[in-house]
PDB file of N, CA and C in Angstrom:
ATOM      1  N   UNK A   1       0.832  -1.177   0.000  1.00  0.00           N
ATOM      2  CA  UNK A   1       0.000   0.000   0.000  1.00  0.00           C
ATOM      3  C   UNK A   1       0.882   1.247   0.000  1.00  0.00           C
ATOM      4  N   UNK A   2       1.016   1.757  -1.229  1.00  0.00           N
ATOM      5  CA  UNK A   2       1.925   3.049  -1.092  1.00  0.00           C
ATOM      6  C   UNK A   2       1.043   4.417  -0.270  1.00  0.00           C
ATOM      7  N   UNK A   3       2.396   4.391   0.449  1.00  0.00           N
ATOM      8  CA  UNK A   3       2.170   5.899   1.678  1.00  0.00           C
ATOM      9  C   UNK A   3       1.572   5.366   2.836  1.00  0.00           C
ATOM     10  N   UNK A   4       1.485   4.085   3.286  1.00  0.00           N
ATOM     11  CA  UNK A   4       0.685   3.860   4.314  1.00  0.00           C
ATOM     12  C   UNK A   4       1.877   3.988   5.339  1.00  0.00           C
ATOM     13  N   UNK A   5       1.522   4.857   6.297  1.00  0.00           N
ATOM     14  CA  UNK A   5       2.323   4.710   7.133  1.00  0.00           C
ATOM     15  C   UNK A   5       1.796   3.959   8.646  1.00  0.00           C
ATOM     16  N   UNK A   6       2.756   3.141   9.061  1.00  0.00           N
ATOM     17  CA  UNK A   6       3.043   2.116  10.313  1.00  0.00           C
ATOM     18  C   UNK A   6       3.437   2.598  11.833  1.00  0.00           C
ATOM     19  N   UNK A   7       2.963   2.386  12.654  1.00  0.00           N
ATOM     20  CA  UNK A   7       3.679   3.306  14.200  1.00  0.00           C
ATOM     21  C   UNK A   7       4.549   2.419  14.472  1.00  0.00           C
ATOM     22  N   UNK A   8       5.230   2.728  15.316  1.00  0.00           N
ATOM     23  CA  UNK A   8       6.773   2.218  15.856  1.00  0.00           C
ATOM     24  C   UNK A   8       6.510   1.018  16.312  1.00  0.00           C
ATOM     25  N   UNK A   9       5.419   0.332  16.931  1.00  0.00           N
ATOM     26  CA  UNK A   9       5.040  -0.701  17.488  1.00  0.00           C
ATOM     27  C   UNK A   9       5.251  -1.536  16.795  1.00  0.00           C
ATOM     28  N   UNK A  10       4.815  -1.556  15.580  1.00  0.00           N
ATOM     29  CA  UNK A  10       4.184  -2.309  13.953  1.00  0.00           C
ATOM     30  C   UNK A  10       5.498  -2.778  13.667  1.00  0.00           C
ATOM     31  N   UNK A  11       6.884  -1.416  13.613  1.00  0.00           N
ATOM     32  CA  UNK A  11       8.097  -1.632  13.259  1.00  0.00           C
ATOM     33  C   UNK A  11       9.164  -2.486  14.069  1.00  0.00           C
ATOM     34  N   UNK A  12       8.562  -1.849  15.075  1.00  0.00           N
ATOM     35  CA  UNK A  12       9.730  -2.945  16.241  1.00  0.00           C
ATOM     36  C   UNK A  12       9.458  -4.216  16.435  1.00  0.00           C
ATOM     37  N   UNK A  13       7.961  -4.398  15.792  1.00  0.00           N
ATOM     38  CA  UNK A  13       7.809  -5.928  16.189  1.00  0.00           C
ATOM     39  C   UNK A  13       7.924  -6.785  14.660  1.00  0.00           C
ATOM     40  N   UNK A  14       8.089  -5.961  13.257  1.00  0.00           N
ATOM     41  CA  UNK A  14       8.703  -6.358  12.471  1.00  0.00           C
ATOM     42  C   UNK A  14       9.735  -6.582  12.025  1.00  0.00           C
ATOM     43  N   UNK A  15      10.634  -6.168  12.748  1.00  0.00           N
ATOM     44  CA  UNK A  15      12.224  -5.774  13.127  1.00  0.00           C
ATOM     45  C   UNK A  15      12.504  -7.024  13.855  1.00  0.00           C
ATOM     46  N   UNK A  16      11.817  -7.461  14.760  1.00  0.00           N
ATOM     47  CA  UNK A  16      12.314  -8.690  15.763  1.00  0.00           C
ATOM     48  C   UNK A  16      11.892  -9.364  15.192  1.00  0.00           C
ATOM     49  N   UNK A  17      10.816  -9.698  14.772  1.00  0.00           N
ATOM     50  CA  UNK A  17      10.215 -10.931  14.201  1.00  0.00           C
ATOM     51  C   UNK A  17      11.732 -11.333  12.906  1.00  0.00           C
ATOM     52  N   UNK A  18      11.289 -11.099  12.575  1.00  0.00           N
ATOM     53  CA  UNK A  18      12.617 -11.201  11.356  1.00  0.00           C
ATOM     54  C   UNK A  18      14.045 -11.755  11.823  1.00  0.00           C
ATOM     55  N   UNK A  19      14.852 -10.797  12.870  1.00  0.00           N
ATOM     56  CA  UNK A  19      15.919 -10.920  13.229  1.00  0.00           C
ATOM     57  C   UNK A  19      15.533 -12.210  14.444  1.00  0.00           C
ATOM     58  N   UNK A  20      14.414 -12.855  15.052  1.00  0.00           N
ATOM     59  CA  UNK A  20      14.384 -13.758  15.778  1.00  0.00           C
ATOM     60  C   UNK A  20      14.086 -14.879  14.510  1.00  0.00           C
ATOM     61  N   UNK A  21      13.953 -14.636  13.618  1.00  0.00           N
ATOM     62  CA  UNK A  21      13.244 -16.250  12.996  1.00  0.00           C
ATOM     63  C   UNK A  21      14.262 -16.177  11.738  1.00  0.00           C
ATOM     64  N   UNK A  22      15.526 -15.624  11.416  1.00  0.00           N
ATOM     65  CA  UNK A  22      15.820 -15.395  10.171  1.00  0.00           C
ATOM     66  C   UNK A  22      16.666 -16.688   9.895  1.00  0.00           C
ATOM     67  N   UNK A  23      17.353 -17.381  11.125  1.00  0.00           N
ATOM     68  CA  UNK A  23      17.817 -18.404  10.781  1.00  0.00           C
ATOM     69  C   UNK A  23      16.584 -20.031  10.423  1.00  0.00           C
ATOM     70  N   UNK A  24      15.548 -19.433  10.086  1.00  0.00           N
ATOM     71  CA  UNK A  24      14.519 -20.494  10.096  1.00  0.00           C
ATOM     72  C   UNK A  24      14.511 -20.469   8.893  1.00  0.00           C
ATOM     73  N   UNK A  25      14.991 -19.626   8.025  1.00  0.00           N
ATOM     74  CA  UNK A  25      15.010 -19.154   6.278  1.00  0.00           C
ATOM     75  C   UNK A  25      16.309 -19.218   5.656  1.00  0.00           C
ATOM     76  N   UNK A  26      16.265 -19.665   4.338  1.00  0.00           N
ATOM     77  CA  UNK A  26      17.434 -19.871   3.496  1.00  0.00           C
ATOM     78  C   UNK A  26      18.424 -18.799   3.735  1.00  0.00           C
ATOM     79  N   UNK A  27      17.537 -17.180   3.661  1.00  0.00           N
ATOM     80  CA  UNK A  27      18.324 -16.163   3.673  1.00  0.00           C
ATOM     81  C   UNK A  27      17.428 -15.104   4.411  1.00  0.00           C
ATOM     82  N   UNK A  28      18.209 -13.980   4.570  1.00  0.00           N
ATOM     83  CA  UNK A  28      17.449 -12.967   5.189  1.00  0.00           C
ATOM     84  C   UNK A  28      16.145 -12.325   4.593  1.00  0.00           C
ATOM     85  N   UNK A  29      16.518 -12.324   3.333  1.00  0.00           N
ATOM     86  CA  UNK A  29      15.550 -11.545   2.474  1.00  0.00           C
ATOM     87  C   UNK A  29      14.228 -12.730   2.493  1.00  0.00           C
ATOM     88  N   UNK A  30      13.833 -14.391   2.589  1.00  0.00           N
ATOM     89  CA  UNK A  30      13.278 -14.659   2.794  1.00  0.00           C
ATOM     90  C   UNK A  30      12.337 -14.694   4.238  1.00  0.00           C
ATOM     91  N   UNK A  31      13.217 -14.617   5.126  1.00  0.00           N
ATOM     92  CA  UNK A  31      12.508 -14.104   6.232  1.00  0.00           C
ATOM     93  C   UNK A  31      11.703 -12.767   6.446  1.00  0.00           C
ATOM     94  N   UNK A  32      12.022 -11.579   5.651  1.00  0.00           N
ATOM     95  CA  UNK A  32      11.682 -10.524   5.596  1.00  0.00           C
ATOM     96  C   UNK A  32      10.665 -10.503   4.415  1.00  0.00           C
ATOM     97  N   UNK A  33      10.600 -11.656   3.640  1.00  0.00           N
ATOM     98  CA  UNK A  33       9.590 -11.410   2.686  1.00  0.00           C
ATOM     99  C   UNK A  33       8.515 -12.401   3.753  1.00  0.00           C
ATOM    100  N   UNK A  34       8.579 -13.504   4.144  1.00  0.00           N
ATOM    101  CA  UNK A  34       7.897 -13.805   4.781  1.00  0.00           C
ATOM    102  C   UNK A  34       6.938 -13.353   6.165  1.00  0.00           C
ATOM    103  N   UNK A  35       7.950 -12.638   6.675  1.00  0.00           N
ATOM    104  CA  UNK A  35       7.494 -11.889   7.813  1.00  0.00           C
ATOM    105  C   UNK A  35       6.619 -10.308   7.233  1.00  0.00           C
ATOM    106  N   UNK A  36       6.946  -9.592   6.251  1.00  0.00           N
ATOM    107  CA  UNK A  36       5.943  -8.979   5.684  1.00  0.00           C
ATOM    108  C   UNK A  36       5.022  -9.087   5.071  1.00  0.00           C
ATOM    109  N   UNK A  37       4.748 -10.213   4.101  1.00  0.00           N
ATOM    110  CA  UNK A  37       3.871 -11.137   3.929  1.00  0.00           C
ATOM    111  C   UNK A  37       2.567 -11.062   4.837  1.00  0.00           C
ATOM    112  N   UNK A  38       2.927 -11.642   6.145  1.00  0.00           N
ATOM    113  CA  UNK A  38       2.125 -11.772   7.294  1.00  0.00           C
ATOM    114  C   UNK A  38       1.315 -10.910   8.054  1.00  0.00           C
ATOM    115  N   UNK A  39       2.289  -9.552   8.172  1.00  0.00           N
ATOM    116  CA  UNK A  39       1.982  -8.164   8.174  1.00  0.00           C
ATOM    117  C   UNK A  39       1.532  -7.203   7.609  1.00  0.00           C
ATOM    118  N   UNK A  40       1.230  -7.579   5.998  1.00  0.00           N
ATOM    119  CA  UNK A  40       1.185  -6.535   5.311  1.00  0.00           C
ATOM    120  C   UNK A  40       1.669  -5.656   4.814  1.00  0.00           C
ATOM    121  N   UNK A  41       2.914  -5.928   4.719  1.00  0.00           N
ATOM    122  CA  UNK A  41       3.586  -4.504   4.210  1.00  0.00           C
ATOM    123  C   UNK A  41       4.384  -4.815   3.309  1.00  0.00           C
ATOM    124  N   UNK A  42       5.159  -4.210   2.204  1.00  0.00           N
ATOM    125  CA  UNK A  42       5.884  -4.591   1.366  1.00  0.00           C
ATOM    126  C   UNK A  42       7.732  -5.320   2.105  1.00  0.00           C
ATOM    127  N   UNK A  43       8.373  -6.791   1.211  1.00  0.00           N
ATOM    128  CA  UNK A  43       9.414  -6.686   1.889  1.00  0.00           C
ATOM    129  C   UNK A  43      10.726  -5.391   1.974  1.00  0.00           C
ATOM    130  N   UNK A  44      10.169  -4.429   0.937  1.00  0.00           N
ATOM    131  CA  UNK A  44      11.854  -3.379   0.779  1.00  0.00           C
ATOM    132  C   UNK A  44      11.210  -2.620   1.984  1.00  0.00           C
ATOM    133  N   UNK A  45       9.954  -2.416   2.483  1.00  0.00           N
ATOM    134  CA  UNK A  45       9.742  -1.401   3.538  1.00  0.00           C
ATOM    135  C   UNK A  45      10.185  -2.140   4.524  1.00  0.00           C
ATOM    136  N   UNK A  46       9.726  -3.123   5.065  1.00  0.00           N
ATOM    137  CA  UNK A  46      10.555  -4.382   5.897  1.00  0.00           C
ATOM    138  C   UNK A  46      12.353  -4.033   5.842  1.00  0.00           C
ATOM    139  N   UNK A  47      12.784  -4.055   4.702  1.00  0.00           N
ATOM    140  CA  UNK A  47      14.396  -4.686   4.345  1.00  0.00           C
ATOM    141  C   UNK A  47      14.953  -2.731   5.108  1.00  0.00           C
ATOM    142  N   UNK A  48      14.261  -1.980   4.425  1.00  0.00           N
ATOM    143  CA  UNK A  48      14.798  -0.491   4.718  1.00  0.00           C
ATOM    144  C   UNK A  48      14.925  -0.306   6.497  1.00  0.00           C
ATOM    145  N   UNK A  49      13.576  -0.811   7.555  1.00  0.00           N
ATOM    146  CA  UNK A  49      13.706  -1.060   8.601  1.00  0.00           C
ATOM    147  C   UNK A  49      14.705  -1.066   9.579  1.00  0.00           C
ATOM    148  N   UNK A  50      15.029  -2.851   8.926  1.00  0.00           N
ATOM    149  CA  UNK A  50      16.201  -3.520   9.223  1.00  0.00           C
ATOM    150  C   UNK A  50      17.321  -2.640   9.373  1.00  0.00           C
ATOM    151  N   UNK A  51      17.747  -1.920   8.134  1.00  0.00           N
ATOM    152  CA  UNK A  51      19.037  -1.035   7.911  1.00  0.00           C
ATOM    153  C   UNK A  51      18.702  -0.282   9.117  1.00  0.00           C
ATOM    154  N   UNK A  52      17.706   0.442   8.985  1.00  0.00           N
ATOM    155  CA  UNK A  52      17.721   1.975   9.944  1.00  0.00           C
ATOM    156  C   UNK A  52      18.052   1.385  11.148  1.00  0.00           C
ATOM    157  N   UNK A  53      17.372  -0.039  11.528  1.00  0.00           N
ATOM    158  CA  UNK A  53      17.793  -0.155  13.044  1.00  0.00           C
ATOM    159  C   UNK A  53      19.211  -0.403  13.563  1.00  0.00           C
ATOM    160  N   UNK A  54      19.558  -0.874  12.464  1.00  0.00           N
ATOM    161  CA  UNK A  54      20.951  -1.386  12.376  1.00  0.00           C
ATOM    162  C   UNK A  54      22.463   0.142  12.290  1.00  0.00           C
ATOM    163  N   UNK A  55      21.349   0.644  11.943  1.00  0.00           N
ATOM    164  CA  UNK A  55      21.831   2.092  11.789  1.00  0.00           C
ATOM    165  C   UNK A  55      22.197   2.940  13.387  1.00  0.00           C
ATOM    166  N   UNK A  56      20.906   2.811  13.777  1.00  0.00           N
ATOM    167  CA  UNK A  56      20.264   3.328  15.709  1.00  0.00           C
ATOM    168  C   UNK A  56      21.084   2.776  16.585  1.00  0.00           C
ATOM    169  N   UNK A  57      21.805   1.265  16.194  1.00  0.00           N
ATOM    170  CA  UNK A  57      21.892   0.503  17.302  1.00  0.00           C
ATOM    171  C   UNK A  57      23.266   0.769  16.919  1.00  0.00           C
ATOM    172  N   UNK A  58      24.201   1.403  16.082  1.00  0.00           N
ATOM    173  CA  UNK A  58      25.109   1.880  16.137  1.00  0.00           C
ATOM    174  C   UNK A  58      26.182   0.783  14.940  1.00  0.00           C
ATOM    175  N   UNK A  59      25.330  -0.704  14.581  1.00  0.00           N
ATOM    176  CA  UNK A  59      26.248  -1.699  14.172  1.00  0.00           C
ATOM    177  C   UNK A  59      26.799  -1.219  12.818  1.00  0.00           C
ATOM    178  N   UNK A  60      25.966  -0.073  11.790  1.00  0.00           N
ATOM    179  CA  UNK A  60      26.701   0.227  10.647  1.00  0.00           C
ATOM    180  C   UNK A  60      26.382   2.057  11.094  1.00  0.00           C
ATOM    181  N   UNK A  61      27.507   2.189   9.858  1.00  0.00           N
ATOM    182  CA  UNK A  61      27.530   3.745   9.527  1.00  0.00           C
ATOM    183  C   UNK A  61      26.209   3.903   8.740  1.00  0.00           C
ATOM    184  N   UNK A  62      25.727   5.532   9.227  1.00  0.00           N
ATOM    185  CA  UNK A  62      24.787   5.897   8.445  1.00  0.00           C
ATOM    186  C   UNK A  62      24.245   7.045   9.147  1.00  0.00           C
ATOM    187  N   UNK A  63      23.132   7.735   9.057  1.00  0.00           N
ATOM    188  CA  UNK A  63      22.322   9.128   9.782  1.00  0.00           C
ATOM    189  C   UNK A  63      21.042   7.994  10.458  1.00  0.00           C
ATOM    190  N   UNK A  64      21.769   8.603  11.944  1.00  0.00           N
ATOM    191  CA  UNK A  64      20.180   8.024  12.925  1.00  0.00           C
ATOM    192  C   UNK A  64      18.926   8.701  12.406  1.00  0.00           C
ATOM    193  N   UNK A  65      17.878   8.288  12.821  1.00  0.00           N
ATOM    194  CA  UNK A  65      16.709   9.267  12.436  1.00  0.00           C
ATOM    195  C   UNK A  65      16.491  10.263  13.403  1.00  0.00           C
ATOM    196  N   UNK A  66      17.300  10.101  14.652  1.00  0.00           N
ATOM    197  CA  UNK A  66      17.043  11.947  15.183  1.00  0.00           C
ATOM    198  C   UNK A  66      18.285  13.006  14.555  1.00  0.00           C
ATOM    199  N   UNK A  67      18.854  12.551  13.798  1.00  0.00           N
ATOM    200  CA  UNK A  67      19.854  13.234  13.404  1.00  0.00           C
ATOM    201  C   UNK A  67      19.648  13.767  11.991  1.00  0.00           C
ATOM    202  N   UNK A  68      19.097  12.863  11.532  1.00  0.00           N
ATOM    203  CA  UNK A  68      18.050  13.180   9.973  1.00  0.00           C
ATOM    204  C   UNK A  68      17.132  14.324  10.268  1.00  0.00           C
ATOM    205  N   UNK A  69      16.404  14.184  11.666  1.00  0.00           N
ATOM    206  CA  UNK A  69      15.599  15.361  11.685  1.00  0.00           C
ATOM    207  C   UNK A  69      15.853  16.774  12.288  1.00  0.00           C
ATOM    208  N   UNK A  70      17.269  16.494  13.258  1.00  0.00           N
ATOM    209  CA  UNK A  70      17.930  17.716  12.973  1.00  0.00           C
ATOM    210  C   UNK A  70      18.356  18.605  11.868  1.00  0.00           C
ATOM    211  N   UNK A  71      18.740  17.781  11.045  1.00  0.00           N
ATOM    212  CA  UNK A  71      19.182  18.260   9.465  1.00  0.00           C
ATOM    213  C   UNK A  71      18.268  18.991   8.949  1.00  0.00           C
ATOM    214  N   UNK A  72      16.849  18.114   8.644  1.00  0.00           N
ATOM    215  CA  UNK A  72      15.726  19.021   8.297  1.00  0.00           C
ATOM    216  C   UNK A  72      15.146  19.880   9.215  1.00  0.00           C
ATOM    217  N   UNK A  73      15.353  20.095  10.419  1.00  0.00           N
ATOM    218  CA  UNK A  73      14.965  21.334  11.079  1.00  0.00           C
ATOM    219  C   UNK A  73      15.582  22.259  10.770  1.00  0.00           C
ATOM    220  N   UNK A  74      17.492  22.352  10.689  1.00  0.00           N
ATOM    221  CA  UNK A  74      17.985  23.097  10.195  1.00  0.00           C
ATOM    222  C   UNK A  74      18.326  23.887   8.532  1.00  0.00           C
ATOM    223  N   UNK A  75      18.002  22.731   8.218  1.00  0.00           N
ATOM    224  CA  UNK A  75      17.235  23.417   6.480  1.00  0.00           C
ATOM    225  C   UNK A  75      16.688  24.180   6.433  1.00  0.00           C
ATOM    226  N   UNK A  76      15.304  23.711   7.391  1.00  0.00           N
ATOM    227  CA  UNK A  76      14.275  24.644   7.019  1.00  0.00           C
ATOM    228  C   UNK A  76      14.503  25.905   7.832  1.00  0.00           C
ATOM    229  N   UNK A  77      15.145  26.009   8.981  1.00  0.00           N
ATOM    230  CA  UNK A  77      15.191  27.479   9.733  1.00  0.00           C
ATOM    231  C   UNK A  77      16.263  27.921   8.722  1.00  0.00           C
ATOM    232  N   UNK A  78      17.205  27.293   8.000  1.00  0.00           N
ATOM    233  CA  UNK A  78      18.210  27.936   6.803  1.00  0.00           C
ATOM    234  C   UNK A  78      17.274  28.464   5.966  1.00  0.00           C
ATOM    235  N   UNK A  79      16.765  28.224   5.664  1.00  0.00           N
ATOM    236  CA  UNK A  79      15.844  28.857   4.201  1.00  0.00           C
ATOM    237  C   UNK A  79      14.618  29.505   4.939  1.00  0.00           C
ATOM    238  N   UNK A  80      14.389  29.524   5.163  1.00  0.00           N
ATOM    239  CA  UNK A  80      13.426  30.475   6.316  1.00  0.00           C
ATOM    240  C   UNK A  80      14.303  32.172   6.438  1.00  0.00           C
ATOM    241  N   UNK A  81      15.540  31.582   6.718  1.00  0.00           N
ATOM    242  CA  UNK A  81      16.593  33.351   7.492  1.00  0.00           C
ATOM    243  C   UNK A  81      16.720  33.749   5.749  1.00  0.00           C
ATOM    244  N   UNK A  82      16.859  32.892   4.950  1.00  0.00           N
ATOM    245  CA  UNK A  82      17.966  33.038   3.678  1.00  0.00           C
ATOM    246  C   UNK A  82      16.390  34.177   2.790  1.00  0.00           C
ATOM    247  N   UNK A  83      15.377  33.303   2.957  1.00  0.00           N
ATOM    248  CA  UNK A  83      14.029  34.362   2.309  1.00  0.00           C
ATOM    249  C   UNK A  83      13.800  35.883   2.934  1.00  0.00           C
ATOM    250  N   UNK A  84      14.237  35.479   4.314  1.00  0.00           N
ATOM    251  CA  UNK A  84      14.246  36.900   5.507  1.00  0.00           C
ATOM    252  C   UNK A  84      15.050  37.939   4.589  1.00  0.00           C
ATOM    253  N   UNK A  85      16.271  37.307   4.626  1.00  0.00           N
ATOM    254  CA  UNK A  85      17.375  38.168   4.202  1.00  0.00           C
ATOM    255  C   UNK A  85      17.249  38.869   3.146  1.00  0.00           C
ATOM    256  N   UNK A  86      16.547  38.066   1.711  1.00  0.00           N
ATOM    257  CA  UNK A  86      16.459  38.149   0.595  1.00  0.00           C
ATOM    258  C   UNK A  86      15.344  39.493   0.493  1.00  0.00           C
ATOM    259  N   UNK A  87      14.576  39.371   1.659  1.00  0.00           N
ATOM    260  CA  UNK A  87      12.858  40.623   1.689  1.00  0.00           C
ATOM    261  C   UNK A  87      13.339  42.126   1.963  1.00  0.00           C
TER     262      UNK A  87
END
């Protein structure tokens, strides 16, 4: 379902489900197709998840998501002063 968005509950328990049952599957990506399957949701929204948490929990490089939304706070107060300036 494109644009449906999921609450954190939905995610964290699709996140475990997966990472608790993945050795029950050939590969990861079958567990994650399976486990979204079940849930409803597509597996790349599932697979993207995975990364971000993997991201949070510090095991790979990448932008946490409170740090993503610092960025866009500061965008937007950037372009906010930059239109000020421009008036």
């Amino acid at each position: 379902m494109p644009g449906r968005s999921y609450d954190k509950e939905i995610r964290a328990k699709a996140v475990r489900l997966v990472r608790d049952h993945v050795g029950d599957y050939a590969t990861e990506w079958a567990a994650i197709k399976a486990v979204s399957g079940r849930l409803g949701m597509s597996g790349e929204t599932l697979r993207k998840w995975l990364r971000q948490s993997e991201v949070e929990a510090g095991q790979v490089a990448g932008v946490t998501t409170e740090s993503a939304r610092q960025i866009r706070e500061l965008k937007r107060k950037n372009a906010e002063l930059e239109r000020t300036i421009a008036i």
